[in-house]
N, C-alpha and C. Protein backbone atom coordinates (compact mmCIF):
# COMPACT_ATOMS: atom_id res chain seq x y z
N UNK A 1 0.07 55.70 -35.81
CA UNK A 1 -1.23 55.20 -35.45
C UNK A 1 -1.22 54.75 -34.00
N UNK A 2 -2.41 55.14 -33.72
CA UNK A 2 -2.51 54.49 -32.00
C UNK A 2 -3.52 53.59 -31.43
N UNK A 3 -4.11 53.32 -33.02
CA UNK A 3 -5.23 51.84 -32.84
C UNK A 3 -5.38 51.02 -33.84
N UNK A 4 -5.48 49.93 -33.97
CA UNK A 4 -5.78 49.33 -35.35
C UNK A 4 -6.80 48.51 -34.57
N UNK A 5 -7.96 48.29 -35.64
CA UNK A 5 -9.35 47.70 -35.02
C UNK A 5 -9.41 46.91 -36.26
N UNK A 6 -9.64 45.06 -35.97
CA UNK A 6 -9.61 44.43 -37.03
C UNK A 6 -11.61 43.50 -36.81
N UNK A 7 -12.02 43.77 -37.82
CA UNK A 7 -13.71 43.23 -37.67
C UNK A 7 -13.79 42.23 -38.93
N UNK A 8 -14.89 41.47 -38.08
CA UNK A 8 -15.50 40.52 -38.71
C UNK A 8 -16.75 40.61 -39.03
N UNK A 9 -17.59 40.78 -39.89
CA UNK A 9 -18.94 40.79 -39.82
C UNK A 9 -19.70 39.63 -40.74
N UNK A 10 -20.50 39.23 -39.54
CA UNK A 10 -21.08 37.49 -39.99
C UNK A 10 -22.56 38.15 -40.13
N UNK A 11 -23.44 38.40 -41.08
CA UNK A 11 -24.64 38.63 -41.57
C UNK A 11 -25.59 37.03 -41.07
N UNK A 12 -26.14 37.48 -40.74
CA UNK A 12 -27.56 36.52 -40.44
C UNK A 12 -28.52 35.91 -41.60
N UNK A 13 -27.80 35.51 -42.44
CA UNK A 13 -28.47 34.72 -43.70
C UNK A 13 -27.85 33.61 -44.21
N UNK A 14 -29.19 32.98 -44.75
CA UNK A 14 -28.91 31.53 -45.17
C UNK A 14 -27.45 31.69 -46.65
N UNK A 15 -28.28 32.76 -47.43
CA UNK A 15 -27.48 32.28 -48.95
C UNK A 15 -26.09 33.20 -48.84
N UNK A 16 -24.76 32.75 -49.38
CA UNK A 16 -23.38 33.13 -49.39
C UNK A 16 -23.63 34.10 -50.03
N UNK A 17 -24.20 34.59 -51.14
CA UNK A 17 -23.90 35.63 -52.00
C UNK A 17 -24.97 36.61 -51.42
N UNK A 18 -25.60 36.73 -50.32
CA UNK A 18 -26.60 37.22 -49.34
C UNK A 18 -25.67 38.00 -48.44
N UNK A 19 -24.72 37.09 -47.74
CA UNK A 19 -23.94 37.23 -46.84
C UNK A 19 -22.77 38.73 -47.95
N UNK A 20 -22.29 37.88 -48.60
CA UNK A 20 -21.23 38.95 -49.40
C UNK A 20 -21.50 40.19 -49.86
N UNK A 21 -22.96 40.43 -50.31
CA UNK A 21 -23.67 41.99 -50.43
C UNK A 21 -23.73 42.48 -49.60
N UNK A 22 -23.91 42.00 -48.13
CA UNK A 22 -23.94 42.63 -47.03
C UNK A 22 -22.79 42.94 -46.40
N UNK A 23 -21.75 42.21 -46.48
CA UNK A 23 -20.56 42.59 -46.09
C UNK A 23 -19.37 43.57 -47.27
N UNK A 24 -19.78 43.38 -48.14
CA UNK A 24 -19.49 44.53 -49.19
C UNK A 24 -20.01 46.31 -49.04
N UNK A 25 -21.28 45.57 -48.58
CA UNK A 25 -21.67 47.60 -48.32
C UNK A 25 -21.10 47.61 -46.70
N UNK A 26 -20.92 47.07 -45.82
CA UNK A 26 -20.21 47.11 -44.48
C UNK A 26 -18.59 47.62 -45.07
N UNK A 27 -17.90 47.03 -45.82
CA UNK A 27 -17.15 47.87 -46.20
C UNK A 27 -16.70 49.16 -47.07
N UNK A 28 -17.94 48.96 -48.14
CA UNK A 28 -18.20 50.35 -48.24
C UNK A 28 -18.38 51.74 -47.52
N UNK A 29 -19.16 51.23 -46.19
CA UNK A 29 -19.10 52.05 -44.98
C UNK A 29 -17.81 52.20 -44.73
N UNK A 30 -17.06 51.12 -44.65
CA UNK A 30 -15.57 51.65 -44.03
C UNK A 30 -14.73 52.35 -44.63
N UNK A 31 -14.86 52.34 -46.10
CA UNK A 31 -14.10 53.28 -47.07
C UNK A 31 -14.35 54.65 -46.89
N UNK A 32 -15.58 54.52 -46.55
CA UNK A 32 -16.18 55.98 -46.42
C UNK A 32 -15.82 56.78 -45.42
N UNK A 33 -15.05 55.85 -44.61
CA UNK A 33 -14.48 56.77 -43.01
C UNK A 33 -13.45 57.41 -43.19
N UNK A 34 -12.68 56.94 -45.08
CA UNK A 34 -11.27 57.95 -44.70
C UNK A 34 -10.14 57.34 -44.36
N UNK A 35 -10.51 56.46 -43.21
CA UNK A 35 -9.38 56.04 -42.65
C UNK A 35 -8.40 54.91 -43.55
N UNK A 36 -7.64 54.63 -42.93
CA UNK A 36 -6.41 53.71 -43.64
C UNK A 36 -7.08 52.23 -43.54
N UNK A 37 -7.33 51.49 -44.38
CA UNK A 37 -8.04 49.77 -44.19
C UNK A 37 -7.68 48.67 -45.28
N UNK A 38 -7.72 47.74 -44.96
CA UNK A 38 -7.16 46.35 -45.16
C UNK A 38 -7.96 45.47 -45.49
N UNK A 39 -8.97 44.88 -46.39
CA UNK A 39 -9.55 43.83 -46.52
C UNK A 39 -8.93 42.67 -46.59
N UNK A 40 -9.00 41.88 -45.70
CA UNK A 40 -8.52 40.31 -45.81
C UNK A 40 -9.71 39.31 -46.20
N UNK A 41 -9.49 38.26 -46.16
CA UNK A 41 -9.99 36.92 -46.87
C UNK A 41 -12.03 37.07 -45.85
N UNK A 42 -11.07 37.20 -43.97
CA UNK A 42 -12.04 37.08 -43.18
C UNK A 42 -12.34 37.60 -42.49
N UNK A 43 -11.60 39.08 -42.37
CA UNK A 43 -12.02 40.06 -41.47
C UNK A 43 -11.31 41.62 -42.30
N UNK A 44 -11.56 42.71 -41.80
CA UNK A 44 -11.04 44.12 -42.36
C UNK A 44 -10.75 44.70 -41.35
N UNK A 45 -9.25 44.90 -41.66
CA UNK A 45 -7.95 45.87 -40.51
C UNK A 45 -7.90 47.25 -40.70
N UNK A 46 -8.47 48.33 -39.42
CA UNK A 46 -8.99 49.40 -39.93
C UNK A 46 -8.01 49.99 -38.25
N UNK A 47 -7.17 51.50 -39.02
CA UNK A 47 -6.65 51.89 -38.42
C UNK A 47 -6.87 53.42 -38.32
N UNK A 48 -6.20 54.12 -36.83
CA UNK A 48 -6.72 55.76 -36.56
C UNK A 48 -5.60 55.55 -35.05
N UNK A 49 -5.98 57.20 -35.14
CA UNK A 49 -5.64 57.60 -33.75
C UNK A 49 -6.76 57.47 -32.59
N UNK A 50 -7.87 57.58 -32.67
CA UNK A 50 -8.62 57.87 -32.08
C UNK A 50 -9.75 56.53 -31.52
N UNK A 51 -9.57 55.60 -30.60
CA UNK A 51 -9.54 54.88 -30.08
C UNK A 51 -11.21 55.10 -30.36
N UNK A 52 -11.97 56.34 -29.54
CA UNK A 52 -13.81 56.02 -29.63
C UNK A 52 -14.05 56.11 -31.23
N UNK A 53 -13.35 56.70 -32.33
CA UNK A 53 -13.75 56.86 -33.81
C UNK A 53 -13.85 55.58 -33.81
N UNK A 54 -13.09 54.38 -33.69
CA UNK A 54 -13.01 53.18 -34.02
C UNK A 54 -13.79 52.26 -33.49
N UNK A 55 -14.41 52.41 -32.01
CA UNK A 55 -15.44 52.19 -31.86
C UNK A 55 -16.67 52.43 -32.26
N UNK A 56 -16.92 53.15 -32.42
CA UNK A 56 -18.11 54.13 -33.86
C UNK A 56 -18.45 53.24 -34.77
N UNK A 57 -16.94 53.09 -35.55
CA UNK A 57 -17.22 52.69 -36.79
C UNK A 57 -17.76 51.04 -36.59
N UNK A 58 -17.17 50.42 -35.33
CA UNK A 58 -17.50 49.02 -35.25
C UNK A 58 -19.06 48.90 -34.62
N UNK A 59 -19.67 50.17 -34.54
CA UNK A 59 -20.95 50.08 -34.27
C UNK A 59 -21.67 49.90 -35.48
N UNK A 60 -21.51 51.03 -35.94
CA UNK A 60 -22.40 51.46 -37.43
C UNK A 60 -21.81 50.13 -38.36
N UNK A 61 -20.65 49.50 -38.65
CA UNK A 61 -20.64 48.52 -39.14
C UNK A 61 -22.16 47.55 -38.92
N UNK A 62 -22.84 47.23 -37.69
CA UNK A 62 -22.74 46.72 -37.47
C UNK A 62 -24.76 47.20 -37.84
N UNK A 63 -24.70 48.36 -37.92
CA UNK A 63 -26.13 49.21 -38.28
C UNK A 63 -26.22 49.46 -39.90
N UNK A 64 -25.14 49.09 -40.12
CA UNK A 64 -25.15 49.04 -42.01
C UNK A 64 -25.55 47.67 -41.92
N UNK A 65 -24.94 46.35 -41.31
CA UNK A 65 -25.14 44.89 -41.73
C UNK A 65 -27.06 45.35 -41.31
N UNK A 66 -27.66 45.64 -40.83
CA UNK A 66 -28.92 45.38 -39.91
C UNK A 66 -29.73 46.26 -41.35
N UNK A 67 -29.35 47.54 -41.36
CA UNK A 67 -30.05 48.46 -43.08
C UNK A 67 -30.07 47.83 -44.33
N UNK A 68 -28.98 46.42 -44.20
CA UNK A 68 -28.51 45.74 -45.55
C UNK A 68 -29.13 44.89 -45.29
N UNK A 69 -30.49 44.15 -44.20
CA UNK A 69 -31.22 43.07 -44.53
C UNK A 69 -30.67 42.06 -43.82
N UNK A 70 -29.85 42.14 -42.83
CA UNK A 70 -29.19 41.40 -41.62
C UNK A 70 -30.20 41.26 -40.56
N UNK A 71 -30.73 40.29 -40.38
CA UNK A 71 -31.77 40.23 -38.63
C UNK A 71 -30.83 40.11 -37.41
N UNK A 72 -29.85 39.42 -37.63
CA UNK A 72 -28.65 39.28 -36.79
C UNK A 72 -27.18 39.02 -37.41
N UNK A 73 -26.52 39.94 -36.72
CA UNK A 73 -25.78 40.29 -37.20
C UNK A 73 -24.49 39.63 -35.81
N UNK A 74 -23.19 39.25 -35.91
CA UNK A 74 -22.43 38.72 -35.09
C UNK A 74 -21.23 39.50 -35.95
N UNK A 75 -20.47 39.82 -34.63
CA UNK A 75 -19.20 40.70 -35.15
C UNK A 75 -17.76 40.12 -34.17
N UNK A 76 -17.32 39.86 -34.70
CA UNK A 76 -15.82 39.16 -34.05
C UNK A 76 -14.51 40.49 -34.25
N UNK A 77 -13.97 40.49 -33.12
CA UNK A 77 -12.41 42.27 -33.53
C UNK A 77 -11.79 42.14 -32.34
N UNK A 78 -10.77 42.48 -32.83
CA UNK A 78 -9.68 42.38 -32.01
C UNK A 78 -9.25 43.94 -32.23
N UNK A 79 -9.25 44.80 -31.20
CA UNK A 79 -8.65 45.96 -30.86
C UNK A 79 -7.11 45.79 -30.41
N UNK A 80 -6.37 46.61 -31.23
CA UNK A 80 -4.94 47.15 -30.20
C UNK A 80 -5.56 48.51 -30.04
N UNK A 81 -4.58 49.02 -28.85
CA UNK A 81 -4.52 50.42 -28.76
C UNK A 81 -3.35 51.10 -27.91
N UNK A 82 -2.89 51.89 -28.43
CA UNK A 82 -1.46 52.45 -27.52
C UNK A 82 -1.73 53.73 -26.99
N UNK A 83 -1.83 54.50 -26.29
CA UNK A 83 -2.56 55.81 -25.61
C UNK A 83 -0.99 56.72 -25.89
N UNK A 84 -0.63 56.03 -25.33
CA UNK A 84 1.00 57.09 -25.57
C UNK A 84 2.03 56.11 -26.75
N UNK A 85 2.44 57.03 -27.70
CA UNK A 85 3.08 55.75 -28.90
C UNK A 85 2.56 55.47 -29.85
N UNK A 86 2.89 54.23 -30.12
CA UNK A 86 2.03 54.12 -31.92
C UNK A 86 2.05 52.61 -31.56
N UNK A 87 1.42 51.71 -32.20
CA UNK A 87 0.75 50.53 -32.47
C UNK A 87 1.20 50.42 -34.08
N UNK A 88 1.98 49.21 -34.70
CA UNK A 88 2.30 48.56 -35.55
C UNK A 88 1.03 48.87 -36.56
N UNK A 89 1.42 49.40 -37.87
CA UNK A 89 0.88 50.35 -38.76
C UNK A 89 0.24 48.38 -39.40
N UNK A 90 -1.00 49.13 -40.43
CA UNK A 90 -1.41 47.82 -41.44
C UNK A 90 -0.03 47.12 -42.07
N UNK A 91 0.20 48.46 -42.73
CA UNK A 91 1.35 47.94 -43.75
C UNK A 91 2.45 47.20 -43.21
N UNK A 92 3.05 48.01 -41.61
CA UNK A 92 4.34 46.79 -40.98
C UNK A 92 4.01 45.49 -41.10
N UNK A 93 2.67 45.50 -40.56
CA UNK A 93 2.22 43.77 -40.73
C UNK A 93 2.44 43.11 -42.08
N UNK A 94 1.47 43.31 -42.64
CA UNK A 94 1.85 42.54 -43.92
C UNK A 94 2.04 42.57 -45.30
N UNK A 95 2.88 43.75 -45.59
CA UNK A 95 3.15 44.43 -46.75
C UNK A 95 4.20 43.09 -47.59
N UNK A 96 5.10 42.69 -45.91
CA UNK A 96 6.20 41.38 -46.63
C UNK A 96 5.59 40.48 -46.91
N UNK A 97 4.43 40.11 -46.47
CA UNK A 97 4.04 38.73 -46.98
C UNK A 97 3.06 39.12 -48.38
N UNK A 98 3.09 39.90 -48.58
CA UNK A 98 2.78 40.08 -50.36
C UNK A 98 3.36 39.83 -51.40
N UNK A 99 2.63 39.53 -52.25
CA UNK A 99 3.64 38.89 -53.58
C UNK A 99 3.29 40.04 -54.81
């Protein structure tokens, strides 16, 4: 891998279980890319070779929260990217700290 793109998506609504439908079909979108991904507690670790695919997807994330009833939508990510090489896979990270 030569990117791992980790997102946050904060939906623009009052009620929690408002917020969680919307960030459920945001990751539904992301399943749908194929690619290799990670749901954590507070953000989803989404990995590729292709540095603009991953930008893409952190768009349209961001056009699914807005189709799902989001007025504003706030997105927090932290990009790696290695152009030549590989970038530390999901699993190196934290496959050990699993139980």
């Amino acid at each position: 891998m030569k990117a791992n793109l980790s997102i946050q998506i904060l939906p623009g609504v009052q009620d929690d279980r408002e917020v969680t439908r919307i960030v459920d079909e945001v990751i539904d979108y992301i399943r749908s890319t194929g690619l290799h991904y990670y749901v954590g507690p507070s953000e989803t670790a989404i990995e590729g070779d292709d540095l603009h695919q991953l930008m893409e997807i952190a768009e349209n994330c961001m056009q699914v929260a807005a189709r799902a009833g989001s007025e504003k939508t706030s997105a927090y990510m932290k990009l790696i990217w290695r152009p030549k090489g590989k970038v530390l896979t999901i699993d190196e990270k934290v496959v050990r700290h699993h139980q």
